[in-house]
N, C-alpha and C. Protein backbone atom coordinates (compact mmCIF):
# COMPACT_ATOMS: atom_id res chain seq x y z
N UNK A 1 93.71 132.09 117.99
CA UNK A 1 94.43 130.88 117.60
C UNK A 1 94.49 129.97 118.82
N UNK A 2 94.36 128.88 118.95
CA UNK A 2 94.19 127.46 119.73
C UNK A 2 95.78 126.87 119.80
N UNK A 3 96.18 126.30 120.51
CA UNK A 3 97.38 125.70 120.92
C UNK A 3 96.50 123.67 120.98
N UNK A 4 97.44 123.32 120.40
CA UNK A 4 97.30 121.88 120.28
C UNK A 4 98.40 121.48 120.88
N UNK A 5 97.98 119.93 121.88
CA UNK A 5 99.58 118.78 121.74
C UNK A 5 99.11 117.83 121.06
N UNK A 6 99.93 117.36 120.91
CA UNK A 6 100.63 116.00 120.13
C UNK A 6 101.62 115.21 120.31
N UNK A 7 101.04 113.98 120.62
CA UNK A 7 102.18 113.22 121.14
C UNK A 7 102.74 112.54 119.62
N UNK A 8 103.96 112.23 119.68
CA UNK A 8 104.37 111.59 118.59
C UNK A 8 105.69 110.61 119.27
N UNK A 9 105.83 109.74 118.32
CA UNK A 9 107.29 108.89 118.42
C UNK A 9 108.33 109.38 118.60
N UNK A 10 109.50 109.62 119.22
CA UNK A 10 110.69 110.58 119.09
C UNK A 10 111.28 110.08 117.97
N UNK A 11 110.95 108.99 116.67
CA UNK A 11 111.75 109.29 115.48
C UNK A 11 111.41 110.05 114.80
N UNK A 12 109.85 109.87 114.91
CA UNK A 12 108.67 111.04 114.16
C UNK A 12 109.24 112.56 114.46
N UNK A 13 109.24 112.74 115.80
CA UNK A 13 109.48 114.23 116.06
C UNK A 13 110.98 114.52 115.85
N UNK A 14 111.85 113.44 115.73
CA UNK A 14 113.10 113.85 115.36
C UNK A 14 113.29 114.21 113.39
N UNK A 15 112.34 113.40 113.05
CA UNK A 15 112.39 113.66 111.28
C UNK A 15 111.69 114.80 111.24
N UNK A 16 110.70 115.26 111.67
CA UNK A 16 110.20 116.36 111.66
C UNK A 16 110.49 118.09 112.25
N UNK A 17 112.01 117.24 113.02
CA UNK A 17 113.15 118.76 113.47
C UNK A 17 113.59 118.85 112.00
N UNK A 18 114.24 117.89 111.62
CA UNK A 18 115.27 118.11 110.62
C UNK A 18 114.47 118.50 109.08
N UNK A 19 113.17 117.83 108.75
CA UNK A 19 112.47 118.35 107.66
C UNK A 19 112.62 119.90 108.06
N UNK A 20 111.99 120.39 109.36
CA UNK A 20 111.95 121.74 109.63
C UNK A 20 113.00 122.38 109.06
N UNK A 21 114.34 122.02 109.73
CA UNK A 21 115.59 122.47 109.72
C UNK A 21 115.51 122.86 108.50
N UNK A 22 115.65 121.85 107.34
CA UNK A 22 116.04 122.36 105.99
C UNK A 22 115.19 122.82 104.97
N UNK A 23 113.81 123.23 105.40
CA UNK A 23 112.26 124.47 105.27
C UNK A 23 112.83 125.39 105.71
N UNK A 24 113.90 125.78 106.58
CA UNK A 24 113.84 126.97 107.56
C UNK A 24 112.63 127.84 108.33
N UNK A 25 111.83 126.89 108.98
CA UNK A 25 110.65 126.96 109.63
C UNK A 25 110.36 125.97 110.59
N UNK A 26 109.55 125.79 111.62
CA UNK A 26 109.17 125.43 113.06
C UNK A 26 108.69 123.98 112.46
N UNK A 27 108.39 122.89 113.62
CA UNK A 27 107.92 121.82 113.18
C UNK A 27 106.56 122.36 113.81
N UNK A 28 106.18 123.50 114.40
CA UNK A 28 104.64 123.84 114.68
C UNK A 28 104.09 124.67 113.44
N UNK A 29 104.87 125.16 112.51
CA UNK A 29 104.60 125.71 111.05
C UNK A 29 104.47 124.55 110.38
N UNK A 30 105.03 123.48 110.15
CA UNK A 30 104.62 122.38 109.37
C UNK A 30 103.45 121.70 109.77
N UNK A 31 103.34 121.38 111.01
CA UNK A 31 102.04 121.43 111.31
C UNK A 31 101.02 121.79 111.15
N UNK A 32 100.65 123.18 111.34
CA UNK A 32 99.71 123.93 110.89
C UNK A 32 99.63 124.06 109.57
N UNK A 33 101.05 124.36 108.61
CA UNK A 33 100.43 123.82 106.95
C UNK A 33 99.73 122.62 106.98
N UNK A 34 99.75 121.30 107.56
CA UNK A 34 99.25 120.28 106.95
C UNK A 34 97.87 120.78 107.44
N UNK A 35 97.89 120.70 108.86
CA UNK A 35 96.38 120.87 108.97
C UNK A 35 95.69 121.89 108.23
N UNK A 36 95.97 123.45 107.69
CA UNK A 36 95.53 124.13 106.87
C UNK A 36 95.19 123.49 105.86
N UNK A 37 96.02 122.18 105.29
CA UNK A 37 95.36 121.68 104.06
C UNK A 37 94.48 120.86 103.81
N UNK A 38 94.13 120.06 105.24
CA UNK A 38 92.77 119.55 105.08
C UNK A 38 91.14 120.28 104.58
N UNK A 39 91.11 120.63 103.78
CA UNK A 39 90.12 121.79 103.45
C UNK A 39 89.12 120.69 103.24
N UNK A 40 88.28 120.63 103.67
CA UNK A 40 86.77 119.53 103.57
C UNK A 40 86.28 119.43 101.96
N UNK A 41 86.37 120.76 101.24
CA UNK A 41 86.75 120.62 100.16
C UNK A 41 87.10 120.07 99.15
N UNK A 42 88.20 119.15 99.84
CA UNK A 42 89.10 118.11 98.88
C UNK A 42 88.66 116.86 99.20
N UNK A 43 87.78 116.12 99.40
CA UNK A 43 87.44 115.00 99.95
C UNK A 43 86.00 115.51 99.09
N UNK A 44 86.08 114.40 97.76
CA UNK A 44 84.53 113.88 97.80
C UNK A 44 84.18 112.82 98.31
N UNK A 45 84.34 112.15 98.94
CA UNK A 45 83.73 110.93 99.61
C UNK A 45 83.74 110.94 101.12
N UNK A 46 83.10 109.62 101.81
CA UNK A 46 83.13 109.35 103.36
C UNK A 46 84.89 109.48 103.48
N UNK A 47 85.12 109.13 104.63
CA UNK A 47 86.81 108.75 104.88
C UNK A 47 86.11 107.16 105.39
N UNK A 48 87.48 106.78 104.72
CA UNK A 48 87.76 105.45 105.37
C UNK A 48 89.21 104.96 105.65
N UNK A 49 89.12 104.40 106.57
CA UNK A 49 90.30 104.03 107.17
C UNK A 49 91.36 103.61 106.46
N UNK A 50 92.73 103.24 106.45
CA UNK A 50 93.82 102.91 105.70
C UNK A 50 93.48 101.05 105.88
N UNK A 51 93.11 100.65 107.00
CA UNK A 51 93.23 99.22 106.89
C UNK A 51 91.83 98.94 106.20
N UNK A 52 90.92 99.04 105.64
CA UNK A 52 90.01 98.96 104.82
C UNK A 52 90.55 99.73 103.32
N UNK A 53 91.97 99.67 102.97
CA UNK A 53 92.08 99.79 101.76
C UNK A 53 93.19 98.94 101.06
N UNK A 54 93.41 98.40 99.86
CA UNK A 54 94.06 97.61 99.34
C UNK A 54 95.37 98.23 98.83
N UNK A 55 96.47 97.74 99.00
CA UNK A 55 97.80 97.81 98.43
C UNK A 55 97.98 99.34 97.63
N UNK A 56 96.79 99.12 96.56
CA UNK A 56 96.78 99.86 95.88
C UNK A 56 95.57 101.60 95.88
N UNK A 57 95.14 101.27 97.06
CA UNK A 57 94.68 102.20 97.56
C UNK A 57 92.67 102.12 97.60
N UNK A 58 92.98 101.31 96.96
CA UNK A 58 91.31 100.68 96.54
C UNK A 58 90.86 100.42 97.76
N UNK A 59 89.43 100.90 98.13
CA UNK A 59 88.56 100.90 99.19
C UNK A 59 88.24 98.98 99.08
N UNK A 60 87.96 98.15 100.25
CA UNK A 60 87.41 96.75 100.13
C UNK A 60 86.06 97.29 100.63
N UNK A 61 84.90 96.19 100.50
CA UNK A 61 83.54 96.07 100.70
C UNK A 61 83.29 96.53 102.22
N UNK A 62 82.72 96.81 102.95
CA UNK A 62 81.25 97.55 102.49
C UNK A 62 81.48 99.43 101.19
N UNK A 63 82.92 99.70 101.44
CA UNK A 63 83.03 100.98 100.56
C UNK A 63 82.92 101.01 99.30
N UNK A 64 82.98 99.87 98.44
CA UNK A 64 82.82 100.18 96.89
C UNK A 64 81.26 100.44 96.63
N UNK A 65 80.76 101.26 95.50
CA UNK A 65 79.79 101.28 95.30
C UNK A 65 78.54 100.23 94.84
């Protein structure tokens, strides 16, 4: 197993004590669930960025087909 850092915002890492807190689990266990759930798997498409997508989640040009 690999050890990661991460820098984050101290509101970020402060919401993410207290999510912990009331999981009764580590904010390095929440962590590692999320990243466990990136499974390549779940992604049929390229990724594209959040600012190349619309309000509503819709990819803008060059990404539509």
């Amino acid at each position: 197993m690999k050890n990661i850092t991460v820098t984050v915002p101290d509101e970020i890492y402060l919401l993410a004590r207290v999510h912990a807190a009331r999981q009764s689990t580590s904010v390095s266990a929440l962590v590692r669930q999320f990243l466990e759930s990136l499974d390549e798997r779940a992604y049929s498409g390229p990724y594209i960025p959040d600012e190349d997508l619309d309000a509503s989640g819709t990819p803008h040009p060059p990404y539509l087909p």
